[in-house]
C-alpha atoms as a PDB file:
ATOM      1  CA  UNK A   1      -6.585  26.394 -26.765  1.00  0.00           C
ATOM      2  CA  UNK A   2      -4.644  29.400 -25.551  1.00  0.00           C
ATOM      3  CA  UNK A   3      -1.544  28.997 -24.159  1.00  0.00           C
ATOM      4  CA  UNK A   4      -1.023  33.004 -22.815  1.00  0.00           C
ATOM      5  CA  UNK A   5      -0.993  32.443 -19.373  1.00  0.00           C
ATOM      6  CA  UNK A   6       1.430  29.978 -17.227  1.00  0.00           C
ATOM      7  CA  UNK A   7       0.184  29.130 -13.911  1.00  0.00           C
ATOM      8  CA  UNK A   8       3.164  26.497 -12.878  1.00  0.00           C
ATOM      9  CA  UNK A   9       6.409  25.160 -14.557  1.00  0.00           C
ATOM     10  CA  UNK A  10       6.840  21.461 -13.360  1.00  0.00           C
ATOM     11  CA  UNK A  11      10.105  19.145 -14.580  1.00  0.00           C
ATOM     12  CA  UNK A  12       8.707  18.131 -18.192  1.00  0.00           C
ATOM     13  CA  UNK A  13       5.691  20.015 -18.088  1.00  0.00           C
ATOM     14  CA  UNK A  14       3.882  23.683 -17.679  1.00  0.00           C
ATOM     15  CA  UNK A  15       0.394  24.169 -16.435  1.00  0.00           C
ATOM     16  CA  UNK A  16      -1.662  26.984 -18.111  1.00  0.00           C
ATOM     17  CA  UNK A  17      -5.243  28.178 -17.334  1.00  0.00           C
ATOM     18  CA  UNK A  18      -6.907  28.896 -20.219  1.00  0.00           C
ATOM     19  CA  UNK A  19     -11.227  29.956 -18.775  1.00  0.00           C
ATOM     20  CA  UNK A  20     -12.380  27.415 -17.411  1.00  0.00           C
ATOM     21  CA  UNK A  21      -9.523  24.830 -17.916  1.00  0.00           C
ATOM     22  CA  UNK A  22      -6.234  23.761 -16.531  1.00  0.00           C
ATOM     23  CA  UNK A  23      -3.832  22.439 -19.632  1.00  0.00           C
ATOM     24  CA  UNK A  24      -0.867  20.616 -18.396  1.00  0.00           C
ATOM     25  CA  UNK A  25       1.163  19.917 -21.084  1.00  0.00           C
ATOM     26  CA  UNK A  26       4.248  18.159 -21.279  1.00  0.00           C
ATOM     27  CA  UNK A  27       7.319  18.095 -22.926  1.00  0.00           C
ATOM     28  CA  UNK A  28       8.196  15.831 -26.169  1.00  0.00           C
ATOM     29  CA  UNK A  29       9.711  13.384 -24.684  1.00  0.00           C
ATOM     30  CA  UNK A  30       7.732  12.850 -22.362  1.00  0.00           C
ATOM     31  CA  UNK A  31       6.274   8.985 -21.883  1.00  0.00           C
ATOM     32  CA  UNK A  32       3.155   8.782 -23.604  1.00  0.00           C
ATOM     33  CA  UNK A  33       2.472   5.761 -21.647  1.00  0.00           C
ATOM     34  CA  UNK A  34       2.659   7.689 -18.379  1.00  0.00           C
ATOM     35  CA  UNK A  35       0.420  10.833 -19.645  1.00  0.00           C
ATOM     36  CA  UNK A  36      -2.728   8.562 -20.281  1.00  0.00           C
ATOM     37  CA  UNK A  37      -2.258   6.484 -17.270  1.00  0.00           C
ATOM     38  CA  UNK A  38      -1.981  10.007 -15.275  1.00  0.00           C
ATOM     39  CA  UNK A  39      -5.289  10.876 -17.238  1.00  0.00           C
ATOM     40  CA  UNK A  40      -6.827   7.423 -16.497  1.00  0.00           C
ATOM     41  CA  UNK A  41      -5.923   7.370 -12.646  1.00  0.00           C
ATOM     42  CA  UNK A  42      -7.435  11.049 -12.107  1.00  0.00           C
ATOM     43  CA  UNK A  43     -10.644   9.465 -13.974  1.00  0.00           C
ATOM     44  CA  UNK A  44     -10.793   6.863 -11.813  1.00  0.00           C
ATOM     45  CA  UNK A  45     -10.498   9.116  -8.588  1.00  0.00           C
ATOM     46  CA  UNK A  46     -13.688  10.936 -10.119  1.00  0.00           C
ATOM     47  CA  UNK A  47     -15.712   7.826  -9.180  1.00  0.00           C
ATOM     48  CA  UNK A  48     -14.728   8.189  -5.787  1.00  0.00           C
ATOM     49  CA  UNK A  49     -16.524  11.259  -5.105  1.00  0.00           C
ATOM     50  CA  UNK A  50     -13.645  13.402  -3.780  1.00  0.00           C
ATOM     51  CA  UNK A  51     -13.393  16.868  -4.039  1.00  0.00           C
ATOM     52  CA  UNK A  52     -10.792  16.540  -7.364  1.00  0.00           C
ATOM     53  CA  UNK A  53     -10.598  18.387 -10.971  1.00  0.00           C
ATOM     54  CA  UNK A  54     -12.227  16.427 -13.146  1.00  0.00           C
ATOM     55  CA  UNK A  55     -10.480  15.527 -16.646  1.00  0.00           C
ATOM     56  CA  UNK A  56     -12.127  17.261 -19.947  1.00  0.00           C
ATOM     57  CA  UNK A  57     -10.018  15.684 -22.034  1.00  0.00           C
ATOM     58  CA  UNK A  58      -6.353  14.112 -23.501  1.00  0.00           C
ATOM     59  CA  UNK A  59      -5.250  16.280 -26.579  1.00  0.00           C
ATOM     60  CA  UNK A  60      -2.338  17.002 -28.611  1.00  0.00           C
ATOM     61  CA  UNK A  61      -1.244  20.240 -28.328  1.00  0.00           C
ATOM     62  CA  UNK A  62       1.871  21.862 -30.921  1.00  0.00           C
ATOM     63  CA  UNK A  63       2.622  18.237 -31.203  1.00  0.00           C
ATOM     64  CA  UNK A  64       2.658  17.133 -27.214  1.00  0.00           C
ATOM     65  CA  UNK A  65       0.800  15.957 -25.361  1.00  0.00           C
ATOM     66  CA  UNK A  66      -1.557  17.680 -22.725  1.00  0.00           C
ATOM     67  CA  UNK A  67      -4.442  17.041 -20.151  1.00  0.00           C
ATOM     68  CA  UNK A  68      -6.972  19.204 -20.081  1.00  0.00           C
ATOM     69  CA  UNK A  69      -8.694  19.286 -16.592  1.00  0.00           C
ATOM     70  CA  UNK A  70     -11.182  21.405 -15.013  1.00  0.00           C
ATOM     71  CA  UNK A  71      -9.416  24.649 -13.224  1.00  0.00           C
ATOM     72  CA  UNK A  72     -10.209  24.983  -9.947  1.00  0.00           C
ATOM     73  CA  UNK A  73      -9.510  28.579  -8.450  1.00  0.00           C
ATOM     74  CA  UNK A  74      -8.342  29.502  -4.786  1.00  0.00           C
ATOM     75  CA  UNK A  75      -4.631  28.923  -3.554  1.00  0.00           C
ATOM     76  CA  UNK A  76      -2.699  26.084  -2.759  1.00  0.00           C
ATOM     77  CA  UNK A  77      -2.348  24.684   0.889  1.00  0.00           C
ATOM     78  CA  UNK A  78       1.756  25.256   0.749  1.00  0.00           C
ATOM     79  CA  UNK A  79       0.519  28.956  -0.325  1.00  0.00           C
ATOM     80  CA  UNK A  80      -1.550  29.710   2.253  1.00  0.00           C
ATOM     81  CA  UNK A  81       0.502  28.216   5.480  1.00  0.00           C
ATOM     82  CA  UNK A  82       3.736  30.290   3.818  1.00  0.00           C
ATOM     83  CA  UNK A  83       1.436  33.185   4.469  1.00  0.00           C
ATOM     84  CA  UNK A  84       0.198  32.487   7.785  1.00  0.00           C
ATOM     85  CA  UNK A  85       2.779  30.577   9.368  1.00  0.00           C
ATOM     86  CA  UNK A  86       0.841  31.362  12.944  1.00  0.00           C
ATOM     87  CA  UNK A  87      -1.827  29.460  11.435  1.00  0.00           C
ATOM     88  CA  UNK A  88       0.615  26.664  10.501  1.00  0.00           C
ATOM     89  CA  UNK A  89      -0.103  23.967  13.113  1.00  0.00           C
ATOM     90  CA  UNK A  90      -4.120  24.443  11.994  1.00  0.00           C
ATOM     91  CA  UNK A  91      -3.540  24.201   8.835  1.00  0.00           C
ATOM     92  CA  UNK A  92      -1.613  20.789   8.847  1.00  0.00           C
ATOM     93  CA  UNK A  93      -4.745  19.440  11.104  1.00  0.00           C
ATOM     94  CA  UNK A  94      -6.805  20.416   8.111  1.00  0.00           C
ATOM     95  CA  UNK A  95      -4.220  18.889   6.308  1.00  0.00           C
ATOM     96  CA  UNK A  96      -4.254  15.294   7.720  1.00  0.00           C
ATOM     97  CA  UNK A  97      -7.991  15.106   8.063  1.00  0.00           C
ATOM     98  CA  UNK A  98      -7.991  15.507   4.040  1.00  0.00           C
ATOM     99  CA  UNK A  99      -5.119  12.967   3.996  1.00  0.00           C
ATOM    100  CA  UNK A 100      -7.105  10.706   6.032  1.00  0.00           C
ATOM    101  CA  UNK A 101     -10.458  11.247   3.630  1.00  0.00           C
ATOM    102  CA  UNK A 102      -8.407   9.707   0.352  1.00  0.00           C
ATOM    103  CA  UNK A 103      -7.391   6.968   2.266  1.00  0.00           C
ATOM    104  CA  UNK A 104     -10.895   6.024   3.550  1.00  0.00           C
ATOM    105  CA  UNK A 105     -11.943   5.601  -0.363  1.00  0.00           C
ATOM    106  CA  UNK A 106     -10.985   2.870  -2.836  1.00  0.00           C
ATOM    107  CA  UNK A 107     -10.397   2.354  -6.334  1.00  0.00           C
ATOM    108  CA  UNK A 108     -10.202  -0.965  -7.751  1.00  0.00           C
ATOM    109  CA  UNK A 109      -8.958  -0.665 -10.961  1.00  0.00           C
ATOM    110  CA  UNK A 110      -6.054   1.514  -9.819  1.00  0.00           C
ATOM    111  CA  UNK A 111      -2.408  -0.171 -10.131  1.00  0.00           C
ATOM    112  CA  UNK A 112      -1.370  -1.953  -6.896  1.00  0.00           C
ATOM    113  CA  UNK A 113       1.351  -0.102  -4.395  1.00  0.00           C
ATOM    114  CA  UNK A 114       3.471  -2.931  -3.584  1.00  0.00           C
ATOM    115  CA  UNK A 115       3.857  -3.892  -7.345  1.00  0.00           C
ATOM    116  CA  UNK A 116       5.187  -0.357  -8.064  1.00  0.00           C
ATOM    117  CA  UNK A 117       7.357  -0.052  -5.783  1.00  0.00           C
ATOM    118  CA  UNK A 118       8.902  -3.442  -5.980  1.00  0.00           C
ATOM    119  CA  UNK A 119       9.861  -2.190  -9.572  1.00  0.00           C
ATOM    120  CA  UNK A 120      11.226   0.883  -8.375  1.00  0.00           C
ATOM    121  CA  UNK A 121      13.140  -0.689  -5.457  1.00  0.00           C
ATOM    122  CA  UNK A 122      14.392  -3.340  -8.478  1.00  0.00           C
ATOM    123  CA  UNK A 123      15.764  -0.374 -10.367  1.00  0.00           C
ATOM    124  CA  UNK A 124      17.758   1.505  -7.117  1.00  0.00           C
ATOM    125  CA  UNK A 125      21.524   2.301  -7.053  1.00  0.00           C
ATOM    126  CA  UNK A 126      21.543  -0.438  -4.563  1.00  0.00           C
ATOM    127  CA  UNK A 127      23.640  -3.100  -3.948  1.00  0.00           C
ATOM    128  CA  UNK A 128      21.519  -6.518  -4.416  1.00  0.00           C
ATOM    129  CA  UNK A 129      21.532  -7.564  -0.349  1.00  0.00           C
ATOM    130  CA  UNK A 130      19.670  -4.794   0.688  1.00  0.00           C
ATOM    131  CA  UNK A 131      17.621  -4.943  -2.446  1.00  0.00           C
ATOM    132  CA  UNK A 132      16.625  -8.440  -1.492  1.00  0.00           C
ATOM    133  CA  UNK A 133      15.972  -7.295   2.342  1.00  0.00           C
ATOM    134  CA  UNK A 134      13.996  -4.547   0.860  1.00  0.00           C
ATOM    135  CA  UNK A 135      11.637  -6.555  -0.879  1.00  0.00           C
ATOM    136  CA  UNK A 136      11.375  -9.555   1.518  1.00  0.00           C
ATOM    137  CA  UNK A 137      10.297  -6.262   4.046  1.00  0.00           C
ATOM    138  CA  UNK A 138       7.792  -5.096   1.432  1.00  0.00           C
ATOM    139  CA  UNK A 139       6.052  -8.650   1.035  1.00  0.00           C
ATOM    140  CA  UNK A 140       5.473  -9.323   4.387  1.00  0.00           C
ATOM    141  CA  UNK A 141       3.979  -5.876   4.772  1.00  0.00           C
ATOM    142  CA  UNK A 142      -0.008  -6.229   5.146  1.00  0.00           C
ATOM    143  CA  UNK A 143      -1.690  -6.052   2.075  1.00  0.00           C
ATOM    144  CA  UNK A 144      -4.496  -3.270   2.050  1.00  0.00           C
ATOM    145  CA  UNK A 145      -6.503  -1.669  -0.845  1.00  0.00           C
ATOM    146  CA  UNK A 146      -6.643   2.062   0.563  1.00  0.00           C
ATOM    147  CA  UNK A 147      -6.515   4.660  -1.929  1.00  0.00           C
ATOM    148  CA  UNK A 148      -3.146   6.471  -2.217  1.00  0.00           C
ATOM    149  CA  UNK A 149      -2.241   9.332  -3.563  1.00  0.00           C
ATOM    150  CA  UNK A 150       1.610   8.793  -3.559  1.00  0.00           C
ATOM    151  CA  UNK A 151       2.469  12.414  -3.916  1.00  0.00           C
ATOM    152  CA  UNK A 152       0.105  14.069  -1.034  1.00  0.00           C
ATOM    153  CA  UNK A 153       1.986  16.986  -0.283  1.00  0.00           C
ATOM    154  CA  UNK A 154       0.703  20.640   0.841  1.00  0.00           C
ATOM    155  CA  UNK A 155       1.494  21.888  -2.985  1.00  0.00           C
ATOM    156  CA  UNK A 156      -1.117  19.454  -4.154  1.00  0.00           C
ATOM    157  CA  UNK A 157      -4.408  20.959  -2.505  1.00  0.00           C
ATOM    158  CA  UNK A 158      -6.264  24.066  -3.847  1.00  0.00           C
ATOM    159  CA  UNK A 159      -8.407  25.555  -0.925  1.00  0.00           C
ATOM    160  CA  UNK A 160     -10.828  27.910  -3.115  1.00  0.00           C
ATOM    161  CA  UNK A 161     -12.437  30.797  -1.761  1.00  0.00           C
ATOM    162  CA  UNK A 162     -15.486  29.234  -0.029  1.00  0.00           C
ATOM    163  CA  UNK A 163     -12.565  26.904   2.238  1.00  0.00           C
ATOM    164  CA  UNK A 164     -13.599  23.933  -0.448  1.00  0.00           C
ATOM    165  CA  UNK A 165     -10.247  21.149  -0.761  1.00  0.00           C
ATOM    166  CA  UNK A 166      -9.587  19.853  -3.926  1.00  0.00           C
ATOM    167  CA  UNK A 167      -7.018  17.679  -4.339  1.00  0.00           C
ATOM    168  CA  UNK A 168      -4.370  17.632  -7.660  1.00  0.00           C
ATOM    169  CA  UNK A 169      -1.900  15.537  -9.409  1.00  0.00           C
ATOM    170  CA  UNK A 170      -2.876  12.019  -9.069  1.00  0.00           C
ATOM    171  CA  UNK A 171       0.045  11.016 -11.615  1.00  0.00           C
ATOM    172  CA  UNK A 172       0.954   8.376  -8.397  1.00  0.00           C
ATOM    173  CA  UNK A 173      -2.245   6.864  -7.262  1.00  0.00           C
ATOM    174  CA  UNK A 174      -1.928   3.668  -6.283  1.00  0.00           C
ATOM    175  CA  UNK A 175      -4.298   1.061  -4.266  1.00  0.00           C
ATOM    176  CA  UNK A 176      -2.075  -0.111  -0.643  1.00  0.00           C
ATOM    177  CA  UNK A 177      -1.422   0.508   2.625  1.00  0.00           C
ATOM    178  CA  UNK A 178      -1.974   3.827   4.271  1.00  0.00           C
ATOM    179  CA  UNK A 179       0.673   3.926   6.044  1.00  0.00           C
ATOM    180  CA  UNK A 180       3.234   3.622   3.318  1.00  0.00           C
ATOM    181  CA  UNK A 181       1.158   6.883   1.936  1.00  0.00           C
ATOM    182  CA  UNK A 182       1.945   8.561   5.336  1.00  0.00           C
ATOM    183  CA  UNK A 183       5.489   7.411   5.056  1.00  0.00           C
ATOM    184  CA  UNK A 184       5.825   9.258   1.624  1.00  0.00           C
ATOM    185  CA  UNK A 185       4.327  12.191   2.993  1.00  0.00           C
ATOM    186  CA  UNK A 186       6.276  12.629   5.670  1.00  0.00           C
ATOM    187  CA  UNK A 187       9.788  11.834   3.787  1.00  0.00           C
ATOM    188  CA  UNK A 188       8.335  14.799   1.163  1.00  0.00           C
ATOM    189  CA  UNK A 189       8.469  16.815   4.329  1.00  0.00           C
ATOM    190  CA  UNK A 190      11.785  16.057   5.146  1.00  0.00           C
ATOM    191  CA  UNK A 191      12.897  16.654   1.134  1.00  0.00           C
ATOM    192  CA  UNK A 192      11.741  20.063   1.675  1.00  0.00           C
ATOM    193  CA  UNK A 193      13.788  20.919   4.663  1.00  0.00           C
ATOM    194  CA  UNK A 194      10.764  21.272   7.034  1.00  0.00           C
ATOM    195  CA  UNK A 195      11.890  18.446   9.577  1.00  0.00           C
ATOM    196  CA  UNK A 196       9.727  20.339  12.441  1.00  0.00           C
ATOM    197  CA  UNK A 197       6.684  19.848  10.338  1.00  0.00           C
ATOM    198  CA  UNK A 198       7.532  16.203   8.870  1.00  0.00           C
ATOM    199  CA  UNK A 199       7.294  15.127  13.061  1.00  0.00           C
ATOM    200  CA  UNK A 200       4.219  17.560  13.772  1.00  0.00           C
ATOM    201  CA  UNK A 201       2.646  15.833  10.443  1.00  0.00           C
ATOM    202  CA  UNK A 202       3.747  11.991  11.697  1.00  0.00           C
ATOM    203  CA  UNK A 203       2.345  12.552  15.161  1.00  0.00           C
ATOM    204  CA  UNK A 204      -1.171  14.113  14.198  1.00  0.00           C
ATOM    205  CA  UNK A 205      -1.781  11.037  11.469  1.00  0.00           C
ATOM    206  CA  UNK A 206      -0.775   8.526  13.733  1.00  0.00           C
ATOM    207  CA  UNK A 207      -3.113   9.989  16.513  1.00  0.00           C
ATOM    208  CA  UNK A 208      -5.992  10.460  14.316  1.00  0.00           C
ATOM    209  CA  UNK A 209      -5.847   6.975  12.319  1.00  0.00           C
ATOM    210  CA  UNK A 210      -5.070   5.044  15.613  1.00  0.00           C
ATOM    211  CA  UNK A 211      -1.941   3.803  13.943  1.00  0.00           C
ATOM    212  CA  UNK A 212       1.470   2.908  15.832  1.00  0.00           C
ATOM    213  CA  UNK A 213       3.848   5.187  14.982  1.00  0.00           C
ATOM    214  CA  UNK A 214       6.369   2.485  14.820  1.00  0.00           C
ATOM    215  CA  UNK A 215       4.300   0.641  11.967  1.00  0.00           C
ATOM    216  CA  UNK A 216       4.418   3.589   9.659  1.00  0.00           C
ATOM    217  CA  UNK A 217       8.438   3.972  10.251  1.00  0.00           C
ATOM    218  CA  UNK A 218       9.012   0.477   9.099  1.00  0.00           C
ATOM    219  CA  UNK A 219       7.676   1.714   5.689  1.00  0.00           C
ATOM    220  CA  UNK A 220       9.947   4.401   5.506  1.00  0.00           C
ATOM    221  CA  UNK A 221      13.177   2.169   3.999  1.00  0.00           C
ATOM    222  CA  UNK A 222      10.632   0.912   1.580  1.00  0.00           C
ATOM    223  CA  UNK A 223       9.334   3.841   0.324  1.00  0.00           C
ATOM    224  CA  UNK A 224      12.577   6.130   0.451  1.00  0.00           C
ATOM    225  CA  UNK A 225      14.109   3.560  -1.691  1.00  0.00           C
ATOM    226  CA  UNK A 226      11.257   2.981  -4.443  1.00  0.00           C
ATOM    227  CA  UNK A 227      11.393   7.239  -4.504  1.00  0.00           C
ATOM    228  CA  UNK A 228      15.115   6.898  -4.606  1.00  0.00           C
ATOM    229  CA  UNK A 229      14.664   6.087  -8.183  1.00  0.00           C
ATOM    230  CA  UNK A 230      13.791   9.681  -9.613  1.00  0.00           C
ATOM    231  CA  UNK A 231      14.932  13.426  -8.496  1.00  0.00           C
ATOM    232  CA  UNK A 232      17.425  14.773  -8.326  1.00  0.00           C
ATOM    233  CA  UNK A 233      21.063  13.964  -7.110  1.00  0.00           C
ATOM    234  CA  UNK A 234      20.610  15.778  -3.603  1.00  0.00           C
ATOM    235  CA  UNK A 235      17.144  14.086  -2.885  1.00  0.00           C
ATOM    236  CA  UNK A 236      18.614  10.593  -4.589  1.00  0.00           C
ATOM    237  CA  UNK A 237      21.428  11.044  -1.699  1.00  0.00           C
ATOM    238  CA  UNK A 238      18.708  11.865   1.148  1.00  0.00           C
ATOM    239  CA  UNK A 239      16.596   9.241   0.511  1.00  0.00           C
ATOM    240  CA  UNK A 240      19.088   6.538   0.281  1.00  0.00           C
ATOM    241  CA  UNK A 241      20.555   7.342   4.048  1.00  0.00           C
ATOM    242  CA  UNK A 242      17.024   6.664   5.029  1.00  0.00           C
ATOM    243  CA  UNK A 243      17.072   2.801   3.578  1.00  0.00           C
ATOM    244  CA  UNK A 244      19.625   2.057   5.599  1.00  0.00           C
ATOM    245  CA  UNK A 245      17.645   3.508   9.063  1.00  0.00           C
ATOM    246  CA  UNK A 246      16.064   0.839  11.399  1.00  0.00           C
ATOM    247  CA  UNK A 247      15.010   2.983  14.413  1.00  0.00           C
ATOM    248  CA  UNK A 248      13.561   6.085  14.347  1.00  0.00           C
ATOM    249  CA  UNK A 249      12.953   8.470  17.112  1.00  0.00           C
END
């Protein structure tokens, strides 16, 4: 496979395009474990029938491993609102009504939400108390079987030329609760600075999935502490001032 031309550089990994196909190959060390279960989730999603790149194959590539995926051409979402930021408040409608399309689908065989994140909430720099409250919140959450994408972020949608969505990276699909989706999306929001948008993005889901506002908030301790986990030191920090929120505005 050729290797000549880099298309994104990623913490432990680098995407190339080589025809036809998207390589993303990661670094040596690098959990095995974690590369095939990326590869097996985005299989899974295939079934679906969402617009996705569908996986050619798991190889080993210079001695690491890589997934080779189908490479789907256009720009990114986070691309094209950069570039017309007049269009930005359309393009975030587009955004949620894709949003909203993942989470009508399910997928079995996918690992359960609540189960993940319990783990991750088990490993934050947290003191046990609000561990414990953190996981007593989590049970009693309803228990749904909506696919998730767990990273749904603007970055992770190629519009090609024709105005087709396909949606990337499913490295974090999980089978839950919506909401806690929309909770992640709109703390990645907030991560990136764009507080306007994170509120313009909360209000449009809640309107067009009929949900309370208020029940997708009370995932937001839950999830900003099971994301607390990895990152870096600044978004580690950021995250953890949100576990200890209650109300939200």
């Amino acid at each position: 496979m050729n290797l000549d031309r880099v298309i994104a550089v990623r913490t432990s990994k680098t995407v190339y395009r080589d025809g036809d196909l998207c390589i993303k190959l990661f670094d040596s060390e690098y959990s095995k474990g974690d590369i095939l279960n990326e590869a097996l989730n985005q299989a899974r999603v295939e079934e679906t029938g969402l617009n996705i790149p569908k996986v050619v194959e798991v190889a080993k590539i210079n001695g690491k491993w890589a997934i080779v995926s189908e490479y789907i051409k256009g720009k990114t979402l986070a691309r094209i609102m950069q570039e017309d930021p007049d269009s930005k408040d359309r393009y975030l409608d587009k955004f949620v009504d894709i949003q909203l399309e993942v989470l009508s689908k399910s997928c079995p065989l996918l690992s359960k939400l609540k189960d993940k994140m319990s783990t991750k909430i088990s490993k934050a720099d947290l003191d046990a108390t609000p561990r414990y409250d953190l996981r007593t919140r989590l049970e009693g959450m309803p228990k749904h079987n909506k696919l998730c994408h767990g990273d749904f972020n603007p970055s992770n949608i190629i519009i090609t030329d024709d105005g087709t969505p396909y949606i990337i990276d499913w490295a974090h699909a999980t089978q839950g609760n919506a909401s806690a989706d929309a909770a992640r999306t709109y703390l990645l929001f907030c991560l990136a600075g764009d507080n306007e948008t994170a509120k313009k993005y909360l209000d449009l889901f809640c309107e067009k999935s009929n949900t309370a506002k208020q029940y997708v908030q009370k995932w937001m301790p839950i999830v900003a502490a099971s994301q607390s986990v990895k990152g870096n030191a600044h978004e580690r920090e950021l995250l953890l001032s949100w576990v200890d929120v209650v109300d939200y505005e």
